[in-house]
C-alpha atoms as a PDB file:
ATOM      1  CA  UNK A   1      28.180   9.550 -22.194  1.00  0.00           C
ATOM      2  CA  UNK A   2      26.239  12.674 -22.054  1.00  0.00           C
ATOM      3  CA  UNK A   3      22.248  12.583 -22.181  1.00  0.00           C
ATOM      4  CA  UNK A   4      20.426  13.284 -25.068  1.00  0.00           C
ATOM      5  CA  UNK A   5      19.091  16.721 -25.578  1.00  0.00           C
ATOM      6  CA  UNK A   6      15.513  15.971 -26.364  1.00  0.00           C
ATOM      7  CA  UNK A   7      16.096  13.982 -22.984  1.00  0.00           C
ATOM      8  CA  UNK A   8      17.499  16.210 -20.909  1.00  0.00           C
ATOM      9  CA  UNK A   9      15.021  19.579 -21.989  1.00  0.00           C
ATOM     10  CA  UNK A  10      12.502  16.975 -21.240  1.00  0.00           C
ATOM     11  CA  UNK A  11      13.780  16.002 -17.699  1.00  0.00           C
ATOM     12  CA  UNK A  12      14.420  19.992 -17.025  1.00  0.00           C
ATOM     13  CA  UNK A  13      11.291  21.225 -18.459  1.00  0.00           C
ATOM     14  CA  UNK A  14       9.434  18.795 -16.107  1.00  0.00           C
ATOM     15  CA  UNK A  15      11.177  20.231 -13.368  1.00  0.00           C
ATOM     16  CA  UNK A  16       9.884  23.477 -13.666  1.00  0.00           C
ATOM     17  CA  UNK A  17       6.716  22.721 -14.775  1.00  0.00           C
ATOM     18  CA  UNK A  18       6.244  20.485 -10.798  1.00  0.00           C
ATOM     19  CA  UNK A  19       7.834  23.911  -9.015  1.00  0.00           C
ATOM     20  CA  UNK A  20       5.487  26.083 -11.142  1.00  0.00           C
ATOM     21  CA  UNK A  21       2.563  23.771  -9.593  1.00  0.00           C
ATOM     22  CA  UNK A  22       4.129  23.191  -5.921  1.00  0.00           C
ATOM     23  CA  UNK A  23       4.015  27.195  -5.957  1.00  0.00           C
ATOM     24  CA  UNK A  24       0.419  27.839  -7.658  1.00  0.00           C
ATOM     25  CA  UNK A  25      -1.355  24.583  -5.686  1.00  0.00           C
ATOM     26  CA  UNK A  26       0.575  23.675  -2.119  1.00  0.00           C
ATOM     27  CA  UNK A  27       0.351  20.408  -1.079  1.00  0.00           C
ATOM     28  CA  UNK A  28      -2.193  19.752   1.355  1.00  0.00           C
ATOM     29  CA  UNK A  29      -2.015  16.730   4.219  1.00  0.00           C
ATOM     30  CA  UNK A  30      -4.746  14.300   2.968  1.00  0.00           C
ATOM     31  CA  UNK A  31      -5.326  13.001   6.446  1.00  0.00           C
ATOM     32  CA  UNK A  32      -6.190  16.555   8.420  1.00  0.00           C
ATOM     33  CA  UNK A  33      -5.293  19.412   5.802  1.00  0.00           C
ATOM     34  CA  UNK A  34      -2.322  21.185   6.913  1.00  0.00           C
ATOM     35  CA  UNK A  35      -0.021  22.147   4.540  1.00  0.00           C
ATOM     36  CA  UNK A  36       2.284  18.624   3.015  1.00  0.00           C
ATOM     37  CA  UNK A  37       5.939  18.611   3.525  1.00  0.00           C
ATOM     38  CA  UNK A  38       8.705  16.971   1.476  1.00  0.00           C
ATOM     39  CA  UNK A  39       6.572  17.591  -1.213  1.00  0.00           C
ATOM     40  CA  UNK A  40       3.894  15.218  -0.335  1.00  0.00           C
ATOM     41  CA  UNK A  41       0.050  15.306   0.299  1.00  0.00           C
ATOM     42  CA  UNK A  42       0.909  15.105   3.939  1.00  0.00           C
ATOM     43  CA  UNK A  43       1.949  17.078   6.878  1.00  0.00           C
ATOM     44  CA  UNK A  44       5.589  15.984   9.038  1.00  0.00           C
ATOM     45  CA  UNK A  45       3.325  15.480  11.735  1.00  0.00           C
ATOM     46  CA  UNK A  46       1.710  12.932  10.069  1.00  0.00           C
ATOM     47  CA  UNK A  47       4.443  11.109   8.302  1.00  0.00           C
ATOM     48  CA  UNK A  48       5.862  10.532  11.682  1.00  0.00           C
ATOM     49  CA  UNK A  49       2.617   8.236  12.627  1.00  0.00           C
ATOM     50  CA  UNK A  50       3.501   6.344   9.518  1.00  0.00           C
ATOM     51  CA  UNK A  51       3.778   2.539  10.651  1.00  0.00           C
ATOM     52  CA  UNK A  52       6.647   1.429   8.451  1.00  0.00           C
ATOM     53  CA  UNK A  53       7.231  -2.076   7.547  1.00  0.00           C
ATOM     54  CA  UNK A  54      11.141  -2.204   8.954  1.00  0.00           C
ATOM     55  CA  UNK A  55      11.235  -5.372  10.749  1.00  0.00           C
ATOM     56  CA  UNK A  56       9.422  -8.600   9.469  1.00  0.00           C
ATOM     57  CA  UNK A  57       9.540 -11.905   8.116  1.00  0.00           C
ATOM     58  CA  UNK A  58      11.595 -12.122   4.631  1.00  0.00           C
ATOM     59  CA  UNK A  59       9.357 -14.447   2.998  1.00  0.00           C
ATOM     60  CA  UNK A  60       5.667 -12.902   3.617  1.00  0.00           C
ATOM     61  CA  UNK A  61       6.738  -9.203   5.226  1.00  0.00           C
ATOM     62  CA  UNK A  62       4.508 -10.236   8.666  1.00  0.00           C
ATOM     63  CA  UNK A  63       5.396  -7.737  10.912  1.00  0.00           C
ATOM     64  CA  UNK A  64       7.935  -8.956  13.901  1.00  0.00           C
ATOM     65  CA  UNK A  65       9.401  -7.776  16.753  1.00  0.00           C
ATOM     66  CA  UNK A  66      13.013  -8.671  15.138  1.00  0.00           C
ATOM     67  CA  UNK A  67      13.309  -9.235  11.339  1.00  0.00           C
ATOM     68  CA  UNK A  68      13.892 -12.360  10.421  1.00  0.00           C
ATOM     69  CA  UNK A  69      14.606 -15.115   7.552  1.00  0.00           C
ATOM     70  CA  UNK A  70      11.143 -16.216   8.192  1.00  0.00           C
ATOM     71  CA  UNK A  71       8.080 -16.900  10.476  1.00  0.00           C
ATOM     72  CA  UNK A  72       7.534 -19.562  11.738  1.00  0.00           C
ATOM     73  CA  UNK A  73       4.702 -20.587   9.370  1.00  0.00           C
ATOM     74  CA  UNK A  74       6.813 -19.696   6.383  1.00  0.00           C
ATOM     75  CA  UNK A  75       9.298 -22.309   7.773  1.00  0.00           C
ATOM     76  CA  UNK A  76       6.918 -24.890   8.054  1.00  0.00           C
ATOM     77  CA  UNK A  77       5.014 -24.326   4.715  1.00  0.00           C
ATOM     78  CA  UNK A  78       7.525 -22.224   2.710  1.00  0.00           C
ATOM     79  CA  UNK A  79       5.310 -19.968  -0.024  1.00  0.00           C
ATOM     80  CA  UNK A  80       5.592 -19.787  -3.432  1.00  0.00           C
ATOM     81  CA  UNK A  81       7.015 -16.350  -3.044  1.00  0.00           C
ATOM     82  CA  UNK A  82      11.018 -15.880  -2.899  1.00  0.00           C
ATOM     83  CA  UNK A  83      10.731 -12.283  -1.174  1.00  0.00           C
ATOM     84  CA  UNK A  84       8.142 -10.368   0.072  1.00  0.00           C
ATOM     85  CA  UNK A  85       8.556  -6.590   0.956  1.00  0.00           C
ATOM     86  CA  UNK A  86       5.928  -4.171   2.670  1.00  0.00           C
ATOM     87  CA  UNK A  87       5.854  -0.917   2.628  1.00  0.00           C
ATOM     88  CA  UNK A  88       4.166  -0.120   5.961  1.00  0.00           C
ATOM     89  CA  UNK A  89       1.976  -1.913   8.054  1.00  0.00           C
ATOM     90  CA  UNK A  90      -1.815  -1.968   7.658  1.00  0.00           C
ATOM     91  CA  UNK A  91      -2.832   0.194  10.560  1.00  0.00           C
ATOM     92  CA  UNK A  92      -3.564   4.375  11.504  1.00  0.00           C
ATOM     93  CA  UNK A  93      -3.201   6.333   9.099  1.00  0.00           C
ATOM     94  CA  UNK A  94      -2.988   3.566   6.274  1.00  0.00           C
ATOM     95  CA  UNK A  95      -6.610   2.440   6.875  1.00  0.00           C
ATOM     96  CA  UNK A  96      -7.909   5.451   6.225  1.00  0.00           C
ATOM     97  CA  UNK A  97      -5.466   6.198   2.999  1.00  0.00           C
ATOM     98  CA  UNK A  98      -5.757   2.280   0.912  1.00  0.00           C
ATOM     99  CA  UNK A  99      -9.017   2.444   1.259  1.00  0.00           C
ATOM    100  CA  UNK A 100      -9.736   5.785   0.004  1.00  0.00           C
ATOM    101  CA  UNK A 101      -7.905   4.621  -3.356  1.00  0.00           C
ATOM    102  CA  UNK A 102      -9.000   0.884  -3.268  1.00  0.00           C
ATOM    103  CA  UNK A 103     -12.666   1.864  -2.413  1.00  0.00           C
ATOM    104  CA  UNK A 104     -13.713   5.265  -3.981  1.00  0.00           C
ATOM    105  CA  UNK A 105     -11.297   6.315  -6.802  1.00  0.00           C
ATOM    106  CA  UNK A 106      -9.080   8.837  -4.839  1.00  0.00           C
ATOM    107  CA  UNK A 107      -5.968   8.550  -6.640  1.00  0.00           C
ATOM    108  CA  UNK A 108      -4.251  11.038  -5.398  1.00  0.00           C
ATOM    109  CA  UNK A 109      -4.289   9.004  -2.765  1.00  0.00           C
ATOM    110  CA  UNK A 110      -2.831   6.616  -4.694  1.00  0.00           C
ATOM    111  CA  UNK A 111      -0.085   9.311  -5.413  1.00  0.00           C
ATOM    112  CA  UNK A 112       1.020   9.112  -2.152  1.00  0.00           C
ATOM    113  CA  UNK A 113       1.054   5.840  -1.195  1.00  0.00           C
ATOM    114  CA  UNK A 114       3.334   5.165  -4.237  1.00  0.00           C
ATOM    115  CA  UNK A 115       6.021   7.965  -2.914  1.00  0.00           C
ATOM    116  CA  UNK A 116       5.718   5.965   0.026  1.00  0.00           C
ATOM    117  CA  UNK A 117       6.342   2.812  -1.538  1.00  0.00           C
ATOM    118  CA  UNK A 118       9.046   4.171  -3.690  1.00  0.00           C
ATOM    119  CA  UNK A 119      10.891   5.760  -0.097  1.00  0.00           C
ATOM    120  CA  UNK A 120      10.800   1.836   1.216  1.00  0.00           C
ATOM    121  CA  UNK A 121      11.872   0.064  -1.885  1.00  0.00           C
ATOM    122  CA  UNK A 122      14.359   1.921  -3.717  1.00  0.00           C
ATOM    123  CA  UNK A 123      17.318   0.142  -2.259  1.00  0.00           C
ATOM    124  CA  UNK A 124      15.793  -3.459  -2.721  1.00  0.00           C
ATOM    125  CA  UNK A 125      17.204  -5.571  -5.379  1.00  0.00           C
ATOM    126  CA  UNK A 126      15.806  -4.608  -8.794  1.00  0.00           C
ATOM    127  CA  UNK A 127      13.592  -7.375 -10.340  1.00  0.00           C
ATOM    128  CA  UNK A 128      13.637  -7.913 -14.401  1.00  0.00           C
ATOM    129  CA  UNK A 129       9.479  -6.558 -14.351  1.00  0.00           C
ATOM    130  CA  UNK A 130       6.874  -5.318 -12.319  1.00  0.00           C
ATOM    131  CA  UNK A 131       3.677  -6.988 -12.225  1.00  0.00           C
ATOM    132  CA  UNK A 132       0.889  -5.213 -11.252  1.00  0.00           C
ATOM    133  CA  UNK A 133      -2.121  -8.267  -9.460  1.00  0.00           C
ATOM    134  CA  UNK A 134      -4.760  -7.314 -12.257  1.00  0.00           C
ATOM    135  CA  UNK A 135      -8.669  -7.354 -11.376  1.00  0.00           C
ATOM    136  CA  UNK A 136     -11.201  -9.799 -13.091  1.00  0.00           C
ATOM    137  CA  UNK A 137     -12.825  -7.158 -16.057  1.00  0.00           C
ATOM    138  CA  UNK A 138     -16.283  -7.012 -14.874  1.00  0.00           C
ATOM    139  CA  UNK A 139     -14.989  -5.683 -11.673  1.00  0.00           C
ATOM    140  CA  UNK A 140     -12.782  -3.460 -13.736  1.00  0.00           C
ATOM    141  CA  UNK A 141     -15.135  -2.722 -15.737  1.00  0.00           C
ATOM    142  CA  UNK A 142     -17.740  -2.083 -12.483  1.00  0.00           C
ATOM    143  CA  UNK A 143     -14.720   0.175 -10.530  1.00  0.00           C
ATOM    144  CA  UNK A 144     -13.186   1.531 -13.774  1.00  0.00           C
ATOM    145  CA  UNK A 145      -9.721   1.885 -12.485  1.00  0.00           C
ATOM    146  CA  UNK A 146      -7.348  -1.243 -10.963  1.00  0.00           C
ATOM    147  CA  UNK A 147      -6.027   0.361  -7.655  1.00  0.00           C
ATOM    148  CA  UNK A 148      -2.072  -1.916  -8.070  1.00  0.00           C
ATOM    149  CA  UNK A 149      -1.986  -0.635 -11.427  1.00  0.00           C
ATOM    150  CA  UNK A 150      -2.295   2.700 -10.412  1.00  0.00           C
ATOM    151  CA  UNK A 151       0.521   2.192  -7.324  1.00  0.00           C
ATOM    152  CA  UNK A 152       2.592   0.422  -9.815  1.00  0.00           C
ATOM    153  CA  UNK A 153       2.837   3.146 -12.461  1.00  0.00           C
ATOM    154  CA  UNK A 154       4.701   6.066 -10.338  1.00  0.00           C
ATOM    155  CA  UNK A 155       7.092   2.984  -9.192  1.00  0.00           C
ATOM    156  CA  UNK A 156       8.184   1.978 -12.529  1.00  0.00           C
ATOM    157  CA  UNK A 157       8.650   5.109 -13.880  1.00  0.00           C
ATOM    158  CA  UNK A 158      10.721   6.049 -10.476  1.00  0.00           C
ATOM    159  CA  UNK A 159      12.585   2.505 -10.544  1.00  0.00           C
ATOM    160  CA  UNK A 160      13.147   2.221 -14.177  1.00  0.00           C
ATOM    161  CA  UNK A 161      11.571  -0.768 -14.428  1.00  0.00           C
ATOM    162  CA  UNK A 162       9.526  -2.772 -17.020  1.00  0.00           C
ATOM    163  CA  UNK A 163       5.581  -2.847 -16.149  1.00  0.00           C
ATOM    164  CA  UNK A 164       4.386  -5.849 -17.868  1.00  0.00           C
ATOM    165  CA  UNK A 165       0.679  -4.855 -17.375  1.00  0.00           C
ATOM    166  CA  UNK A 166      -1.799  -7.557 -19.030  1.00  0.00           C
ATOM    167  CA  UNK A 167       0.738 -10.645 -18.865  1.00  0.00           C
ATOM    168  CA  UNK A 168      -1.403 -12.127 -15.646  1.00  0.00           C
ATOM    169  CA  UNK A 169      -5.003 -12.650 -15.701  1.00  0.00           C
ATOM    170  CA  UNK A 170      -7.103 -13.218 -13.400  1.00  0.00           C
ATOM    171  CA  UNK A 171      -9.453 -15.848 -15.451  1.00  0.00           C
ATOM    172  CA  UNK A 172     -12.635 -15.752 -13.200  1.00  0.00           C
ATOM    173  CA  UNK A 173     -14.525 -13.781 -10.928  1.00  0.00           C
ATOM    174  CA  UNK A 174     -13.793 -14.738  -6.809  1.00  0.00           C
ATOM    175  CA  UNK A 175     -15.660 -13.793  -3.994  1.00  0.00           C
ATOM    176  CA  UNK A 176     -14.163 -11.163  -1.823  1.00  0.00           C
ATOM    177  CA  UNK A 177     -11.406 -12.379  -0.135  1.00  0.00           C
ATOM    178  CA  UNK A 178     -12.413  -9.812   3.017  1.00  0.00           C
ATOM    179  CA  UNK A 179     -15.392 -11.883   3.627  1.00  0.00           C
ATOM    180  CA  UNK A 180     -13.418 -15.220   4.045  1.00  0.00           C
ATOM    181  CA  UNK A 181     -11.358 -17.209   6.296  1.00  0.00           C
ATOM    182  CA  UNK A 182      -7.730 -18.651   6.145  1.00  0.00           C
ATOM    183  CA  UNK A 183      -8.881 -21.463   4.086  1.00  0.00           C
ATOM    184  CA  UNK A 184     -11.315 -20.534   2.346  1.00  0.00           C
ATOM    185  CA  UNK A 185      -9.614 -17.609   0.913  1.00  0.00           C
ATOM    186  CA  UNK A 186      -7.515 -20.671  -0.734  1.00  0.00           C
ATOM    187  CA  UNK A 187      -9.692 -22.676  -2.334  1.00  0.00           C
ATOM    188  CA  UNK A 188     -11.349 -19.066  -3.849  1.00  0.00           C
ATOM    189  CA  UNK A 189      -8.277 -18.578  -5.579  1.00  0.00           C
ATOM    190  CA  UNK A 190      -7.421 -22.180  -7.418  1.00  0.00           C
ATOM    191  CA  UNK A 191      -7.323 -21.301 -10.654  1.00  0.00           C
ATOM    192  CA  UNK A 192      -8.076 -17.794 -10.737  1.00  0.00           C
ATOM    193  CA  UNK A 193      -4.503 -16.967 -12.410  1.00  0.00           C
ATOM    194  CA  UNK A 194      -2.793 -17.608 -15.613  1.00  0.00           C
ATOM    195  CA  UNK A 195      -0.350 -16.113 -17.629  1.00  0.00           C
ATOM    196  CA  UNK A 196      -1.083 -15.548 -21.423  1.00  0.00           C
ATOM    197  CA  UNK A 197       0.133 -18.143 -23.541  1.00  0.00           C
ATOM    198  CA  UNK A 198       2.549 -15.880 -25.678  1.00  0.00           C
ATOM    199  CA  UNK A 199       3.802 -13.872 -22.749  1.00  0.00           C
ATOM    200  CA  UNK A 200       7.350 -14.270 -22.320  1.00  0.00           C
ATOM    201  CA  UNK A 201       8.253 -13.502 -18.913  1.00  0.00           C
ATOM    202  CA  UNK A 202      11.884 -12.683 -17.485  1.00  0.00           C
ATOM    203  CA  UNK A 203      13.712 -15.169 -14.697  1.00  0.00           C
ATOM    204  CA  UNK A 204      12.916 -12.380 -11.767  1.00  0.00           C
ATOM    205  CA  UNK A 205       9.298 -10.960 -11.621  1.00  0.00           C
ATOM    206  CA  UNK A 206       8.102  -8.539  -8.820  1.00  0.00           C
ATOM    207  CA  UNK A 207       4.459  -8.631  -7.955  1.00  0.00           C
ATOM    208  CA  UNK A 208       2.770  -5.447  -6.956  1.00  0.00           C
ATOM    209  CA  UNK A 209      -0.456  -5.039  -4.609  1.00  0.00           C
ATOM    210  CA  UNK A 210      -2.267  -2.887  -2.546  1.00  0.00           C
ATOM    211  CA  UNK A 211      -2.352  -5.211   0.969  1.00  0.00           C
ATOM    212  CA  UNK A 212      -1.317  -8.127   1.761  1.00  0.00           C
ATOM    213  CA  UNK A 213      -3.409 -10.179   4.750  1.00  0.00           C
ATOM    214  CA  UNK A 214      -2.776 -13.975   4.712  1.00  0.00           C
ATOM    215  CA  UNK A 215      -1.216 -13.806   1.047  1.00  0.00           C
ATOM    216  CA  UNK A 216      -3.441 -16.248  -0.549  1.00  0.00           C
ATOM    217  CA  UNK A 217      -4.004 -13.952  -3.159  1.00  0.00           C
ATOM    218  CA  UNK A 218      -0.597 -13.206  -4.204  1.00  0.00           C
ATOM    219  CA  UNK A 219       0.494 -16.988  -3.690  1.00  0.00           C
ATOM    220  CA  UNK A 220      -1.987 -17.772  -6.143  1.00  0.00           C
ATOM    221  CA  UNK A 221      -0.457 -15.309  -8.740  1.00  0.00           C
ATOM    222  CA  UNK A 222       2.775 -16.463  -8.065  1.00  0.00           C
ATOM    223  CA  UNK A 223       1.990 -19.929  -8.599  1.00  0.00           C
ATOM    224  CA  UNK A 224       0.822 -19.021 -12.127  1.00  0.00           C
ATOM    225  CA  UNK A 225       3.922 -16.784 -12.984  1.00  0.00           C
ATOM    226  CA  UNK A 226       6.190 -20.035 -11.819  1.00  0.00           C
ATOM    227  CA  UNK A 227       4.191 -22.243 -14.118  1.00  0.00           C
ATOM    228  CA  UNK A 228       5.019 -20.130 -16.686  1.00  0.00           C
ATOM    229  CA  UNK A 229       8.188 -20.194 -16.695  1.00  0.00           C
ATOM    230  CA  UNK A 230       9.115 -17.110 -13.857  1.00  0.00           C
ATOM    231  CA  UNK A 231      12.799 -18.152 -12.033  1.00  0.00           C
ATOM    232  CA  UNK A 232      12.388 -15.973  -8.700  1.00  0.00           C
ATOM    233  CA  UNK A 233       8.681 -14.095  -7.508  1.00  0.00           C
ATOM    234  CA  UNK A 234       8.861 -11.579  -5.442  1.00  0.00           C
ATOM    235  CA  UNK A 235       6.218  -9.242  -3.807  1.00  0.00           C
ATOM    236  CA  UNK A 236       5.898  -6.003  -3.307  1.00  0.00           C
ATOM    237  CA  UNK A 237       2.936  -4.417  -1.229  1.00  0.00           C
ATOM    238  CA  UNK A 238       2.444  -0.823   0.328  1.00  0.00           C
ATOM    239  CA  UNK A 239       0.530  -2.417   3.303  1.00  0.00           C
ATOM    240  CA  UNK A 240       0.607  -5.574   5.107  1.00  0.00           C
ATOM    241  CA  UNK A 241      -1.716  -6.407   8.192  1.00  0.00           C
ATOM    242  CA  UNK A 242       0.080  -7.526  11.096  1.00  0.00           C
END
């Protein structure tokens, strides 16, 4: 069945308009400056220090020497989450992009963490939504951006998936989790979660972060989704520490 026409001048006209801009404003390498490849903010030379994700535990996308079902503390204490899929792992020259976005509001570092993301994830099974981990609203309110919602965005959109922004809250205010250990990163997050009442959410739900450490965080979210009524949580994250 051919494409509508409204849809297809769209598609073309958007085309042109990203050459017109590739050709007026070159990509530049956020990490050193040279001129980006592959149309990306970033030079070949330092795409190939990117430390992808490719081998690591199914269930919470720790980094291994050879991938596996799970770790060995997933097999003893199996999480909440079904899948869990990193992007790359949380080392040179991630450290110096996520916090660029998470910290100080550069979202075109954002931009490129989500190509990234969208490179490692397009041939992963397609959830029903994406769900972006929100932020409690005074720290929204205090950053004035959410840095998942802004990787999530570019994803959906390249995905074709459902964003189902504003179905998870986050009901109260936790201490940073950066500050905390194993354990008390849990007990931070009981009850921080909860779906809204009239949110209807589909069987298979994909949550979306920035970086994942000891996945307390996104545990706790997925605990909430599965109260509600989610079949199968998944995770997606562009960074996991190893």
């Amino acid at each position: 069945m051919p494409a509508p026409v409204n849809q297809t001048l769209s598609a073309t006209v958007d085309g042109l308009l990203a050459r017109l801009g590739h050709l007026l404003w070159p990509s530049r390498c956020l990490l050193c400056g040279e001129t980006g490849a592959d149309g990306r903010d970033l030079c070949r030379e330092c795409a190939a220090a990117l430390p992808w994700n490719r081998s690591a535990c199914l269930r919470c996308a720790l980094p291994l020497p050879i991938a596996a079902a799970a770790c060995g503390h997933c097999l003893q204490r199996p999480p909440p989450l079904d899948r869990t899929h990193a992007a790359l792992v949380y080392g040179f020259p991630v450290d110096r992009l996520l916090p660029r976005l998470k910290f100080h509001a550069d979202l075109c570092c954002g931009r490129l963490l989500s190509q990234l993301m969208i490179e490692a994830f397009i041939d992963l099974p397609r959830p029903q939504a994406l769900i972006p981990l929100p932020l409690h609203r005074s720290r929204l309110r205090s950053r004035g951006y959410d840095q998942a919602l802004e990787l999530a965005r570019p994803l959906a959109r390249a995905l074709d998936l459902p964003m189902l922004d504003g179905v998870l809250v986050r009901q109260r205010r936790t201490a940073p989790q950066s500050r905390l250990d194993a354990d008390a990163r849990k007990r931070n997050l009981r009850g921080a979660f909860a779906v809204r009442p009239d949110a209807a959410l589909p069987a298979h739900v994909v949550l979306l972060d920035d970086v994942m450490t000891t996945g307390a965080t996104l545990n706790a979210a997925a605990r909430a989704l599965r109260r509600a009524g989610a079949v199968r949580v998944d995770a997606w994250v562009c960074a996991r520490t190893p």
